[in-house]
N, C-alpha and C. Protein backbone atom coordinates (compact mmCIF):
# COMPACT_ATOMS: atom_id res chain seq x y z
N UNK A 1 48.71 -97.01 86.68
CA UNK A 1 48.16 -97.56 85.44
C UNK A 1 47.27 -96.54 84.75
N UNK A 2 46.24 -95.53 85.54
CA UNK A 2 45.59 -95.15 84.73
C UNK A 2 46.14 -93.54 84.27
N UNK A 3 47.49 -93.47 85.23
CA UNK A 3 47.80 -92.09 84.92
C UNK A 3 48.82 -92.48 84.11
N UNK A 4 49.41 -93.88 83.63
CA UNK A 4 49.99 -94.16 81.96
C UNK A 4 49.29 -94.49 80.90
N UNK A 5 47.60 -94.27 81.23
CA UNK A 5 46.52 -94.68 80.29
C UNK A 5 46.51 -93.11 79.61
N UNK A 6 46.46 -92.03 81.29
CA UNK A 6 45.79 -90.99 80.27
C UNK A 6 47.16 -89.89 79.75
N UNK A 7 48.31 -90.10 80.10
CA UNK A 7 49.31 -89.51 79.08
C UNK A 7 49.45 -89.60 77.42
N UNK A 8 49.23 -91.66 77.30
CA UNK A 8 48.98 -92.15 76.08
C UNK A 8 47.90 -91.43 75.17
N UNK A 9 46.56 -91.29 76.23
CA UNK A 9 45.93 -90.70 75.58
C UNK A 9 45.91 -89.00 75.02
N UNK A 10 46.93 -88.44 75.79
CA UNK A 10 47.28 -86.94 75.33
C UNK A 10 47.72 -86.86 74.56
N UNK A 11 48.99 -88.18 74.28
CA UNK A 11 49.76 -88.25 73.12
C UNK A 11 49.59 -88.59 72.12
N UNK A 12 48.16 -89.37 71.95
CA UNK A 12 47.48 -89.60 70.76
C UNK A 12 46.40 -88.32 69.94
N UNK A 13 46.41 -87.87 70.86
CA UNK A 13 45.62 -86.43 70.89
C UNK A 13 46.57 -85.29 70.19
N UNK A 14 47.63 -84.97 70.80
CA UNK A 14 48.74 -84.06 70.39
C UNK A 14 49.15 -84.73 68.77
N UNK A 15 49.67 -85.95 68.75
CA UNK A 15 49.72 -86.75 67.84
C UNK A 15 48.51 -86.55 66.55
N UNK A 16 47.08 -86.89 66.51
CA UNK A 16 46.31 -86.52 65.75
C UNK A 16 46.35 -85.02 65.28
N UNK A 17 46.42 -84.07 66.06
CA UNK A 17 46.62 -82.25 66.03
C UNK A 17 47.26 -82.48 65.37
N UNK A 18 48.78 -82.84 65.38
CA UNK A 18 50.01 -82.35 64.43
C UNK A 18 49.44 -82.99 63.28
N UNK A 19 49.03 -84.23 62.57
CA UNK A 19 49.03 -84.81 61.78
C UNK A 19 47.44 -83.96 60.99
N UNK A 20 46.78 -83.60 61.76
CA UNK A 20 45.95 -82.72 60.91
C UNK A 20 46.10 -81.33 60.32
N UNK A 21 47.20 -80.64 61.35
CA UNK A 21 47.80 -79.43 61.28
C UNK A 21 48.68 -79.45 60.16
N UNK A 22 49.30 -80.50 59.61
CA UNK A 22 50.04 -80.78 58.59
C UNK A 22 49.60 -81.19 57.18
N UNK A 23 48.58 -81.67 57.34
CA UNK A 23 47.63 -81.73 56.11
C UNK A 23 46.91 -80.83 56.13
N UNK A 24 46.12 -80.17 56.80
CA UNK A 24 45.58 -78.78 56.32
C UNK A 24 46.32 -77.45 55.78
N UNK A 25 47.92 -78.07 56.29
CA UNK A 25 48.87 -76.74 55.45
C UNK A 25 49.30 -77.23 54.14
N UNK A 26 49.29 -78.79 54.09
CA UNK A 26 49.53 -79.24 52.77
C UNK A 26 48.49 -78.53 51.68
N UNK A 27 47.20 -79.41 51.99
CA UNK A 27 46.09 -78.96 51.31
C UNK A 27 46.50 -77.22 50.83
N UNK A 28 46.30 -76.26 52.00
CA UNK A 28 46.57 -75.06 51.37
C UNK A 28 47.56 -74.77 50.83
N UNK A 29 48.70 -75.54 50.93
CA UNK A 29 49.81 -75.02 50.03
C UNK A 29 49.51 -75.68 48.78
N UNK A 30 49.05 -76.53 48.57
CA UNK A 30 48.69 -77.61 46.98
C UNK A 30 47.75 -76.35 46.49
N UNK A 31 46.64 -75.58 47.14
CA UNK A 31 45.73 -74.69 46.85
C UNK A 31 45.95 -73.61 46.00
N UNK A 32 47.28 -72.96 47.02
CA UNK A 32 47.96 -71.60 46.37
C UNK A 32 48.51 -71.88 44.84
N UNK A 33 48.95 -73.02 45.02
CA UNK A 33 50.12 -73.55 44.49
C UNK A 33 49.56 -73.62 42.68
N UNK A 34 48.31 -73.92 42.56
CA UNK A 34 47.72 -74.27 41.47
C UNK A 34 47.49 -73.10 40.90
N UNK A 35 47.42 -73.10 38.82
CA UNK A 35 47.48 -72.58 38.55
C UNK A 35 45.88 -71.65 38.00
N UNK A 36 45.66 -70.88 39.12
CA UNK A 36 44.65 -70.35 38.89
C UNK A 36 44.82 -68.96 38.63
N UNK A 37 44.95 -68.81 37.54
CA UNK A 37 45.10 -67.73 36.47
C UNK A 37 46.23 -67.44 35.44
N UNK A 38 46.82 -66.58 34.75
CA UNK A 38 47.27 -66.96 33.26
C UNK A 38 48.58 -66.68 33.66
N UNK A 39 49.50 -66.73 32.44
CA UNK A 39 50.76 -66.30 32.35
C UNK A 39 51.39 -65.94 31.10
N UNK A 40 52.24 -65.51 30.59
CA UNK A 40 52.50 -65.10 29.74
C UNK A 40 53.17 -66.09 28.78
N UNK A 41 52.31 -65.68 27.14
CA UNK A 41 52.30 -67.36 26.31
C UNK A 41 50.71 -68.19 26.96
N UNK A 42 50.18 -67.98 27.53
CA UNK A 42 49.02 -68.90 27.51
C UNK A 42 47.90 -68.34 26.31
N UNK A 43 46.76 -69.50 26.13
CA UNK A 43 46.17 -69.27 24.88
C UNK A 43 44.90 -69.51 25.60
N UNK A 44 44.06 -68.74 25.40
CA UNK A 44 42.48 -68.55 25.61
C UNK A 44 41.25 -68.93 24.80
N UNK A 45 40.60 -70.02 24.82
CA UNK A 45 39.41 -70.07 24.02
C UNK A 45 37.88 -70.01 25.05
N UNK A 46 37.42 -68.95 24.62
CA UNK A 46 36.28 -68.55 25.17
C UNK A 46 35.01 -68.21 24.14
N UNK A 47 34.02 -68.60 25.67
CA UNK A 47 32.56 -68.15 24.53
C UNK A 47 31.45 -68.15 25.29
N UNK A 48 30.83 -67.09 25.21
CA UNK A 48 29.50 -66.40 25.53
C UNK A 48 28.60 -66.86 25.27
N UNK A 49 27.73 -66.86 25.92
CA UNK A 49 25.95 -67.13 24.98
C UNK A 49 24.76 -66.56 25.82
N UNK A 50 24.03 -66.39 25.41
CA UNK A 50 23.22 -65.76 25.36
C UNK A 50 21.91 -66.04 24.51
N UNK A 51 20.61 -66.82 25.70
CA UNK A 51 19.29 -67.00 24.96
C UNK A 51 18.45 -66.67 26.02
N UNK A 52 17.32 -66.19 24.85
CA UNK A 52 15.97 -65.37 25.54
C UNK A 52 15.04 -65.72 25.02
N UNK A 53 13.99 -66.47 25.69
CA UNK A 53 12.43 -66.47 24.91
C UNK A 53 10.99 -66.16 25.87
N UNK A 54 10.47 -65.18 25.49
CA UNK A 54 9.29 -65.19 25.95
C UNK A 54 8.16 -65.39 25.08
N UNK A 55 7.16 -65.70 26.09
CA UNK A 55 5.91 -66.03 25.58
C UNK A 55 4.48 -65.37 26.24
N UNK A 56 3.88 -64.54 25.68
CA UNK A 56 2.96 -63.47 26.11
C UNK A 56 1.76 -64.00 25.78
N UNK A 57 0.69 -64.80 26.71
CA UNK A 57 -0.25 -65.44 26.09
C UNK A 57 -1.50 -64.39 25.82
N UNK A 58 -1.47 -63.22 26.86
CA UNK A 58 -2.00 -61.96 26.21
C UNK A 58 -2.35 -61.32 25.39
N UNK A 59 -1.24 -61.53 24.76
CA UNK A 59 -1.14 -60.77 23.14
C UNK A 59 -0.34 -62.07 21.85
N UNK A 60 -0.53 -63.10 22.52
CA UNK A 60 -0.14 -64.19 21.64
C UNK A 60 1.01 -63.93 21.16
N UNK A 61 2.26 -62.98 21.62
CA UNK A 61 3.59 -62.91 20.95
C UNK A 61 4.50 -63.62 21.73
N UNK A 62 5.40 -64.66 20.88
CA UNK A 62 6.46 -65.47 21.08
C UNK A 62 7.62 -64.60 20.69
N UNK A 63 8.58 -64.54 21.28
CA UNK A 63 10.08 -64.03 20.62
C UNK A 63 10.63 -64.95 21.28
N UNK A 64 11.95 -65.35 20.68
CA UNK A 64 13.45 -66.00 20.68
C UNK A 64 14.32 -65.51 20.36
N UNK A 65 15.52 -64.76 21.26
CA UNK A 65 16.66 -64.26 20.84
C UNK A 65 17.76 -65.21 21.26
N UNK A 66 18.91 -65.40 20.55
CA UNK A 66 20.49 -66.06 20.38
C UNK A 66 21.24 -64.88 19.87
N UNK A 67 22.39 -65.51 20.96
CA UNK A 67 23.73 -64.76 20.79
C UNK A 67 24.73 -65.53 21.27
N UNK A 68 25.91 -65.72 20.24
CA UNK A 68 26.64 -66.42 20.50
C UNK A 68 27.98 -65.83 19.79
N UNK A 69 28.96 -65.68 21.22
CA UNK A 69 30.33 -64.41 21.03
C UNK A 69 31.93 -65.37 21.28
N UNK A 70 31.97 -66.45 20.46
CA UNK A 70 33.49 -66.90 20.77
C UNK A 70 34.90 -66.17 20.29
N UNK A 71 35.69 -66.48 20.89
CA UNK A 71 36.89 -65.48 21.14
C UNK A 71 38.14 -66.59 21.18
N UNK A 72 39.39 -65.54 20.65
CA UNK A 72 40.45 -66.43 21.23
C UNK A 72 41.63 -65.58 21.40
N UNK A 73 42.12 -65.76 22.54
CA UNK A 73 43.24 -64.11 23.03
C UNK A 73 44.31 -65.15 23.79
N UNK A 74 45.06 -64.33 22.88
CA UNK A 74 46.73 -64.56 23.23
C UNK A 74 47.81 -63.49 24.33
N UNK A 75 48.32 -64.03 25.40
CA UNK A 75 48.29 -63.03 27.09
C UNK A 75 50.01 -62.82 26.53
N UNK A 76 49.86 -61.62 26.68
CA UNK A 76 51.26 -60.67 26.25
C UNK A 76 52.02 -60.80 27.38
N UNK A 77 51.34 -61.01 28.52
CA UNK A 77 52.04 -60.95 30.20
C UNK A 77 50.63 -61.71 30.98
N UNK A 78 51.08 -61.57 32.43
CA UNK A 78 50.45 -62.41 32.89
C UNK A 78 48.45 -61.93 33.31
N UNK A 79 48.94 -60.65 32.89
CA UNK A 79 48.00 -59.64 33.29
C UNK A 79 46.80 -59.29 31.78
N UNK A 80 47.78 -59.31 30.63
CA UNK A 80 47.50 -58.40 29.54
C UNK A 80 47.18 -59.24 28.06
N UNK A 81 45.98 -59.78 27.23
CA UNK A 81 45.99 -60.99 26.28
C UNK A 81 45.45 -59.64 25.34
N UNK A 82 45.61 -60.24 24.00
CA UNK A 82 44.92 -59.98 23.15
C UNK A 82 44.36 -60.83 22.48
N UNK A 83 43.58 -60.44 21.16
CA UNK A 83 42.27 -61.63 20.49
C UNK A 83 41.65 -61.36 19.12
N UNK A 84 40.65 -62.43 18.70
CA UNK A 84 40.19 -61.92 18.05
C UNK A 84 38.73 -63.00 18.66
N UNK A 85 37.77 -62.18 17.73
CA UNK A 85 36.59 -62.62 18.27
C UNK A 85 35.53 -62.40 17.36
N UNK A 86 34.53 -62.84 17.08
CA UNK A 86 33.38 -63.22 16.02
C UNK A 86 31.65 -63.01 16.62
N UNK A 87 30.86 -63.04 16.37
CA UNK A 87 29.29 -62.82 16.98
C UNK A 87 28.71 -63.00 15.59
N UNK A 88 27.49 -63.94 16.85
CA UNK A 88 26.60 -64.63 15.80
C UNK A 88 24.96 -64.29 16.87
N UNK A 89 24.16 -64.03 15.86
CA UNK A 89 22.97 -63.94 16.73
C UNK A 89 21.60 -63.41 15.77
N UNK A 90 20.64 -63.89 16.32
CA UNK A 90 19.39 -64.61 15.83
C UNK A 90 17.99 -64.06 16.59
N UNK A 91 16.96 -63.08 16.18
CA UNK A 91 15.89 -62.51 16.90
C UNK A 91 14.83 -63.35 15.76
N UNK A 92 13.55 -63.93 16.33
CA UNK A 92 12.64 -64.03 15.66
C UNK A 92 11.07 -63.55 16.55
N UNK A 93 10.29 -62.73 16.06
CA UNK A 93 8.74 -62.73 16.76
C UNK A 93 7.83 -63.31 15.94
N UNK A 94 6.54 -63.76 16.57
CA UNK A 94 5.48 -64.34 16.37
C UNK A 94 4.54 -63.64 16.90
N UNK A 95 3.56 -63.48 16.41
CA UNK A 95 2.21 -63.09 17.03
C UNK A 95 1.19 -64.02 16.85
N UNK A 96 0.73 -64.52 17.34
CA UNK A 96 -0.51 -65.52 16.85
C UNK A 96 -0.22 -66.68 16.02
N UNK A 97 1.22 -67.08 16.19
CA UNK A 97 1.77 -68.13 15.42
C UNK A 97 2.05 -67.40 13.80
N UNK A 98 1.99 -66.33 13.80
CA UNK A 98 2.18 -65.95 12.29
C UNK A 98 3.93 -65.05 12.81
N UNK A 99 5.19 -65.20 11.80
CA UNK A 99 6.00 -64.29 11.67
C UNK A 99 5.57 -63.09 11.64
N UNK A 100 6.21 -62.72 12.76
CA UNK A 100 5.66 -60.80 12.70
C UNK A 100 7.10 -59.53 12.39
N UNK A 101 8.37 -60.36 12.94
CA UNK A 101 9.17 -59.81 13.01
C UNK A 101 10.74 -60.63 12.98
N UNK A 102 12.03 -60.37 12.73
CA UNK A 102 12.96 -61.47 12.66
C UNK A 102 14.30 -60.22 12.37
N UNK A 103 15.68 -60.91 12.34
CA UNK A 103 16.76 -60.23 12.29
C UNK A 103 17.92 -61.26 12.70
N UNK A 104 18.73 -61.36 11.78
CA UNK A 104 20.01 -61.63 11.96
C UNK A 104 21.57 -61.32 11.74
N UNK A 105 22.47 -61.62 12.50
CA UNK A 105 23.53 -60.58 12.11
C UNK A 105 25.12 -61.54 12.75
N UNK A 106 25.92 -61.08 11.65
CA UNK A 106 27.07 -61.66 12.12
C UNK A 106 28.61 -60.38 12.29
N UNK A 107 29.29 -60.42 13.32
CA UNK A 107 30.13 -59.83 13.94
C UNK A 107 31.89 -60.25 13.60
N UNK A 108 32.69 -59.59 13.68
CA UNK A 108 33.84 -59.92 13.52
C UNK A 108 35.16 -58.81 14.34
N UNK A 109 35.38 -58.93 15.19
CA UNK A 109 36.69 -58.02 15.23
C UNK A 109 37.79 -58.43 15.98
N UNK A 110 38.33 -57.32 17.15
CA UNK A 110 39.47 -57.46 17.99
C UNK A 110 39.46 -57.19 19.31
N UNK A 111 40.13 -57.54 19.85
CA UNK A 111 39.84 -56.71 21.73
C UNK A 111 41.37 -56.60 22.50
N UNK A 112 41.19 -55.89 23.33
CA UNK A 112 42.71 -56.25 24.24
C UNK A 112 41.34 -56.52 25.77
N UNK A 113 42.08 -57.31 26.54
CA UNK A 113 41.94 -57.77 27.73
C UNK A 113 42.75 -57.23 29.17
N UNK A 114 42.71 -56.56 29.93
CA UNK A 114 43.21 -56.44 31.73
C UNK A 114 42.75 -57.12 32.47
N UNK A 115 43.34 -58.13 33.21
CA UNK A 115 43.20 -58.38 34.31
C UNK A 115 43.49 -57.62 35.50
N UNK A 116 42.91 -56.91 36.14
CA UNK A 116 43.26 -55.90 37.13
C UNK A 116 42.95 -56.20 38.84
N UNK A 117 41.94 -56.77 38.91
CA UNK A 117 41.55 -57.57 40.46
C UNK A 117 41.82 -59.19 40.70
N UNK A 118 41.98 -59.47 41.56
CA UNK A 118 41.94 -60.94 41.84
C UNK A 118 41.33 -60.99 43.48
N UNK A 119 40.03 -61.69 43.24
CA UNK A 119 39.21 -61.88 44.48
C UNK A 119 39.38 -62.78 45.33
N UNK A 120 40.51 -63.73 45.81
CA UNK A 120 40.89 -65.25 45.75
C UNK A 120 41.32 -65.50 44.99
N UNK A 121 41.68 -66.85 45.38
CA UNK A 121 42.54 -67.43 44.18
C UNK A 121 41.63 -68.03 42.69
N UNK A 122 40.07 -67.80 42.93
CA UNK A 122 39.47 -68.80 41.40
C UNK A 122 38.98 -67.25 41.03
N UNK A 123 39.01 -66.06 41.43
CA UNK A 123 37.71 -65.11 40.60
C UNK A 123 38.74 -64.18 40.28
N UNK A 124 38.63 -63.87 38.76
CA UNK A 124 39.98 -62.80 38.14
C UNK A 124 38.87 -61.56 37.27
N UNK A 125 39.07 -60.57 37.86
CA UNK A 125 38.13 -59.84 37.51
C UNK A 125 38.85 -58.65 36.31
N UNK A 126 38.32 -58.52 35.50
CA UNK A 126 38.87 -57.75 34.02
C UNK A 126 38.01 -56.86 33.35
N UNK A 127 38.44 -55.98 32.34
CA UNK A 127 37.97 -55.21 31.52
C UNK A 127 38.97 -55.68 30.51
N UNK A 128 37.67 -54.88 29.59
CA UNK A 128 38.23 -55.01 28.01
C UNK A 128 37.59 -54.39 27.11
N UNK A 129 38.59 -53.97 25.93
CA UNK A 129 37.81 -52.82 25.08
C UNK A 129 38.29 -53.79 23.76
N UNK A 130 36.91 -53.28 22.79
CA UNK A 130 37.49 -54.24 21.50
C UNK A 130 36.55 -52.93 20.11
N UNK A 131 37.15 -53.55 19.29
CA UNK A 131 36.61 -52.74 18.01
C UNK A 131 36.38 -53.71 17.08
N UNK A 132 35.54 -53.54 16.04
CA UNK A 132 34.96 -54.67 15.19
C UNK A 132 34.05 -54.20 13.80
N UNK A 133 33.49 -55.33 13.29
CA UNK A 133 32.14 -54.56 11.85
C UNK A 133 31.32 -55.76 12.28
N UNK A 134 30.25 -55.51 12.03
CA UNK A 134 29.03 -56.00 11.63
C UNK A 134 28.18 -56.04 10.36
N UNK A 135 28.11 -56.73 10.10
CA UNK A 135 26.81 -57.28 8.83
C UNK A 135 25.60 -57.86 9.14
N UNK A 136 24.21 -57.74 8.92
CA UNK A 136 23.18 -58.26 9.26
C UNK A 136 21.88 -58.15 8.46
N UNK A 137 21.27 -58.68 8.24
CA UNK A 137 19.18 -58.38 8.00
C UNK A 137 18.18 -57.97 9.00
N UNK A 138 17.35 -57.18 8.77
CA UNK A 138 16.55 -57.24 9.51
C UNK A 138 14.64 -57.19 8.73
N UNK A 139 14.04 -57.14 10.04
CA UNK A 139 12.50 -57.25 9.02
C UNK A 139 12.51 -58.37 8.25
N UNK A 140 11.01 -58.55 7.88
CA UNK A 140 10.06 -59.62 6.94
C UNK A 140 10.85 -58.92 5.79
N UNK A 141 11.30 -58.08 4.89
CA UNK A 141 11.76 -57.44 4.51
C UNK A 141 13.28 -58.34 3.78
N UNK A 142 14.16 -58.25 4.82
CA UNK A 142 15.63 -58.30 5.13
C UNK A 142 15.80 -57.22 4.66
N UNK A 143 15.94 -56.73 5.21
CA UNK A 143 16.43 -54.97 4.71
C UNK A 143 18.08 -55.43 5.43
N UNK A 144 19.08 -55.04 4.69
CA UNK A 144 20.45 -55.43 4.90
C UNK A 144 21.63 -53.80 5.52
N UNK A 145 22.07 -54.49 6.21
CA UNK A 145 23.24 -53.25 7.02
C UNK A 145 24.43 -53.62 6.75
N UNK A 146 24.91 -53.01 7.48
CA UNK A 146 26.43 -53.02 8.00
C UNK A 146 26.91 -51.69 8.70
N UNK A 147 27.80 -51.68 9.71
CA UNK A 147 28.53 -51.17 10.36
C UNK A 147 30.17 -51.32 10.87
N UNK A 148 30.21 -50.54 12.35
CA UNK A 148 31.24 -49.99 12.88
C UNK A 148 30.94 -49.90 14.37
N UNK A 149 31.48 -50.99 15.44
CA UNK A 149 31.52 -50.54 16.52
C UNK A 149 32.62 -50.97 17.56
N UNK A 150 32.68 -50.23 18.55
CA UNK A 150 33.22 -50.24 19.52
C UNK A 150 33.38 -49.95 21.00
N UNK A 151 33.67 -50.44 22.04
CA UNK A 151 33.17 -50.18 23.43
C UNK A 151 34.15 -51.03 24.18
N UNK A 152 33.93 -50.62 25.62
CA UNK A 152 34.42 -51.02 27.06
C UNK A 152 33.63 -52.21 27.77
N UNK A 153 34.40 -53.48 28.67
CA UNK A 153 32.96 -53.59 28.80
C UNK A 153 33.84 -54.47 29.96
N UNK A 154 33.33 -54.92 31.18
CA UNK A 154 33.88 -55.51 32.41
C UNK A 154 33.43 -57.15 32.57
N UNK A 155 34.81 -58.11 33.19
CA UNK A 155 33.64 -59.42 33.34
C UNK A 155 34.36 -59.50 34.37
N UNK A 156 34.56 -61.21 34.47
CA UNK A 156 34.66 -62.00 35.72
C UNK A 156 34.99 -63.49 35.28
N UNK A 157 36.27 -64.00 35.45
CA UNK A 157 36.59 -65.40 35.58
C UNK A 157 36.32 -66.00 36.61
N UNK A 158 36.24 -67.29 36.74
CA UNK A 158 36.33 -67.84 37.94
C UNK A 158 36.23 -69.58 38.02
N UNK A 159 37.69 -70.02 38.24
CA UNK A 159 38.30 -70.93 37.85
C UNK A 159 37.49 -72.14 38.63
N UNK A 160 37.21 -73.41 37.85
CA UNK A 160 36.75 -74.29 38.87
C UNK A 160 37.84 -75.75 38.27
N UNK A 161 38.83 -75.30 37.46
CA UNK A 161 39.86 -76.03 37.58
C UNK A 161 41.05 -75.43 37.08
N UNK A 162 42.23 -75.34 37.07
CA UNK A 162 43.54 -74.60 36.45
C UNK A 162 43.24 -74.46 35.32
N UNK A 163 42.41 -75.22 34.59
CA UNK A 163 42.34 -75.27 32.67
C UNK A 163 41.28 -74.53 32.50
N UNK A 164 40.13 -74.79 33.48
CA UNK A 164 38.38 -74.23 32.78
C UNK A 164 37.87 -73.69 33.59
N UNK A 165 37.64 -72.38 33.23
CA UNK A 165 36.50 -71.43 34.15
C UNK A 165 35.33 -70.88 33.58
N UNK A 166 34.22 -70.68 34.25
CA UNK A 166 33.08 -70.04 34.13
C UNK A 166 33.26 -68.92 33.82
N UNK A 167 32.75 -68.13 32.80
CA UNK A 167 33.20 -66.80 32.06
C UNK A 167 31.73 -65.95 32.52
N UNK A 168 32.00 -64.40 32.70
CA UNK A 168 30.69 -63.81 33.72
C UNK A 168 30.87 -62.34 32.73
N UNK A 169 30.53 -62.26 31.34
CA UNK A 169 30.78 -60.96 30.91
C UNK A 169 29.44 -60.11 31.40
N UNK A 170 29.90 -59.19 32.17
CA UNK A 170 28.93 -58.01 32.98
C UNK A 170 28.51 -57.07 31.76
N UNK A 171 28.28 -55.92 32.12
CA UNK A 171 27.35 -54.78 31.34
C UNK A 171 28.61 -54.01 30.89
N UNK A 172 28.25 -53.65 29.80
CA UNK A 172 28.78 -52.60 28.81
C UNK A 172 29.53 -51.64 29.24
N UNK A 173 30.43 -50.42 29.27
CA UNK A 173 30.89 -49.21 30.21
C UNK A 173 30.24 -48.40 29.19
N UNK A 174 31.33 -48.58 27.88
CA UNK A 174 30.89 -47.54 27.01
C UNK A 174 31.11 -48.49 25.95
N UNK A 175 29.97 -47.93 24.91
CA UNK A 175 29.75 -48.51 23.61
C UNK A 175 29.65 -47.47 22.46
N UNK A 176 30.19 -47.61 20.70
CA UNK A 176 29.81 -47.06 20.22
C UNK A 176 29.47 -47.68 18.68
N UNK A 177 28.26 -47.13 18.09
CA UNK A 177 28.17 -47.80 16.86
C UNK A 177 27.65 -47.38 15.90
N UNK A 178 28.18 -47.44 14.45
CA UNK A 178 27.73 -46.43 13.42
C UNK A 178 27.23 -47.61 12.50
N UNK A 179 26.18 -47.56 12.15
CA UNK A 179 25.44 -48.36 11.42
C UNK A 179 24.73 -47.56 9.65
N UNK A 180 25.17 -48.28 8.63
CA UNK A 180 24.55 -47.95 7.60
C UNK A 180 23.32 -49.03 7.09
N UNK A 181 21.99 -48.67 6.70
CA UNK A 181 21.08 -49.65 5.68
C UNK A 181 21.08 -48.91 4.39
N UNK A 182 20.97 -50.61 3.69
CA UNK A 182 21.13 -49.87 2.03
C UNK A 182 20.17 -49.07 1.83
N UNK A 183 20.63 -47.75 0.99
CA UNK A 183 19.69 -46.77 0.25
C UNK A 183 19.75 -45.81 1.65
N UNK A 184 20.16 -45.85 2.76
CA UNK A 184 20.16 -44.64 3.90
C UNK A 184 21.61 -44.23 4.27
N UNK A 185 21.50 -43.14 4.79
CA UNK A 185 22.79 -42.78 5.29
C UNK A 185 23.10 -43.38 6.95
N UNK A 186 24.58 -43.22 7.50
CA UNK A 186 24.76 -43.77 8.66
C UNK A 186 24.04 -43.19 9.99
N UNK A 187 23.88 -44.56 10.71
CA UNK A 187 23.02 -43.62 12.03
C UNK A 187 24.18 -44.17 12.99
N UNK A 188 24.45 -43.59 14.18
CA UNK A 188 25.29 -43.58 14.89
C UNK A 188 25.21 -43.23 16.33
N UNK A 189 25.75 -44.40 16.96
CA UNK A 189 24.82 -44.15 18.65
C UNK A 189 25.93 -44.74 19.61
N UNK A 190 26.33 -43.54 20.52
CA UNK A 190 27.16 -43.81 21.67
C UNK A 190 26.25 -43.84 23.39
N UNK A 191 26.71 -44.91 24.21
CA UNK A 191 26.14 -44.89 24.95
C UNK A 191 27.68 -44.90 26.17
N UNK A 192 26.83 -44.32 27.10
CA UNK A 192 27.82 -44.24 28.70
C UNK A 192 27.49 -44.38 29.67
N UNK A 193 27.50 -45.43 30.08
CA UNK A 193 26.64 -46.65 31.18
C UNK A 193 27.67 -46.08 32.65
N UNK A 194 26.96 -44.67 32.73
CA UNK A 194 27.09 -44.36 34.18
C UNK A 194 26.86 -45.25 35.48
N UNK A 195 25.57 -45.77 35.30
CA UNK A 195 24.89 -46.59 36.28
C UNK A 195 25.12 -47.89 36.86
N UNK A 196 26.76 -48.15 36.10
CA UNK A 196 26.97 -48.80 35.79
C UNK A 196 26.92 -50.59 37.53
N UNK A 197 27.34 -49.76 38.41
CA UNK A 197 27.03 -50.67 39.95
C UNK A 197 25.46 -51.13 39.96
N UNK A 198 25.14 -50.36 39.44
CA UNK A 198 23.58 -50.84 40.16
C UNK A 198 22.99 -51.69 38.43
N UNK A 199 23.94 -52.30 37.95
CA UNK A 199 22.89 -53.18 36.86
C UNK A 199 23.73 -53.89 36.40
N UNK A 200 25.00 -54.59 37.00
CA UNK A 200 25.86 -55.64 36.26
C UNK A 200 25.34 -56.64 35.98
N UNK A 201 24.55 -57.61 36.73
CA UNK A 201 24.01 -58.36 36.14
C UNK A 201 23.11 -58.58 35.34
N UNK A 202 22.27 -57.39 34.55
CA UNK A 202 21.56 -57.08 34.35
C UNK A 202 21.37 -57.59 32.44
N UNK A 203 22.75 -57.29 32.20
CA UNK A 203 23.28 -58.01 30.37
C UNK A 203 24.01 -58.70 30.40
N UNK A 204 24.34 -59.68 32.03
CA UNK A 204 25.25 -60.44 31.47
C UNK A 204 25.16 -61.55 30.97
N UNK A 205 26.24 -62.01 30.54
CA UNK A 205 26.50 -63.07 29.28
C UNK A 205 27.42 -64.54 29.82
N UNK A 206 27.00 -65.29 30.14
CA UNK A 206 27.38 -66.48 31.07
C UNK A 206 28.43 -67.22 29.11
N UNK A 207 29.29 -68.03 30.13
CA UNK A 207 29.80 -68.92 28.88
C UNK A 207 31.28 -69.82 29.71
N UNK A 208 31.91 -70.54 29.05
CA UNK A 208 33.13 -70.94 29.49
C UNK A 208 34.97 -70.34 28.67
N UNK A 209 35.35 -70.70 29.62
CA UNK A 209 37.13 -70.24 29.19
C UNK A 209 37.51 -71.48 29.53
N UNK A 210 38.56 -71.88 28.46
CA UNK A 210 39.72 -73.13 28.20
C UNK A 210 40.74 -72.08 28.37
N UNK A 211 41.94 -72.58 28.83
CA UNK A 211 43.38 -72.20 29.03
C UNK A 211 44.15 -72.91 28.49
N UNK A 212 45.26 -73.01 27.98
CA UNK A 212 46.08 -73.78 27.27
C UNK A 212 47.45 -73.11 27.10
């Protein structure tokens, strides 16, 4: 009797194993299986942001900066999208509750996109270079610009469903930008973010991606 008690019980044992062994390969095959990352014909709406405020009770200066970079790129392959994309953004200072300083400016251009790493199946890691103009004010003033720029610059997807991921745009590679104010001639400034490992997080720009 008890040595047909404890066979039953092996066999409920062996029995549970298989039946967990089989759902844990399900699960990972449902895992792989999902669509975590693009394909060719998918449509991208993304957007950045970016806010900063400090407050220096020291010297009584308040600043508030906004930046806000939506995009929308169309994937040539499963690897490769293109876009277009817009920037909007907003600096104001205070000193002592009085306006001391302010600037605003709006953006417009293009980019191509690589997907080149995949860290797992949710984190798709990319570069991208884009070219664009700018228009803006700056100073109590508004003293008025416009320009010309363009640059490299690296992020990071990372899917927390097939449709919507957390967007991680890192630091700059290379940037360049030629800027005119009325009544001056152009000033013009390239930068090459050697250093670039030791300060990714340093400008980056948090936001979300839709897939469609």
């Amino acid at each position: 009797m008890l040595h047909n008690f404890k066979i039953k019980l092996s066999m409920k044992k062996v029995l549970l194993s298989a039946v967990a062994l089989v759902a844990f390969t399900f699960a990972n095959a449902q895992e792989e299986s999902k669509g975590f990352g693009f394909s060719k014909g998918n449509v991208i709406v993304e957007g950045n942001l970016m806010l900063n405020s400090t407050n220096d009770k020291n010297t009584e200066v308040k600043t508030n900066n906004f930046e806000f970079n939506p995009k929308v790129g169309y994937f040539l392959s499963d690897k490769f999208a293109v876009g277009v994309e817009l920037g909007i953004g907003s600096f104001k200072e205070k000193t002592a509750g009085t306006e001391t300083d302010k600037s605003s400016n709006f953006d417009a251009g293009v980019f191509g996109r690589y997907y080149f790493l995949d860290l797992g199946q949710r984190f798709k890691t990319y570069a991208e270079a884009g070219l664009g103009m700018t228009s803006g004010k700056a100073g109590l003033a508004d003293a008025k610009y416009s320009g010309f720029n363009a640059g490299a610059s690296l992020g990071i997807n990372y899917f927390v469903s097939e449709s919507f991921a957390i967007n991680f745009g890192l630091t700059d590679i290379l940037s360049y930008n030629s800027t005119k104010w009325d009544g001056a001639k152009n000033v013009s400034e390239f930068n090459a973010n050697v250093n670039v490992f030791d300060n990714f997080f340093t400008t980056a720009k948090f936001g979300l991606t839709y897939k469609f």
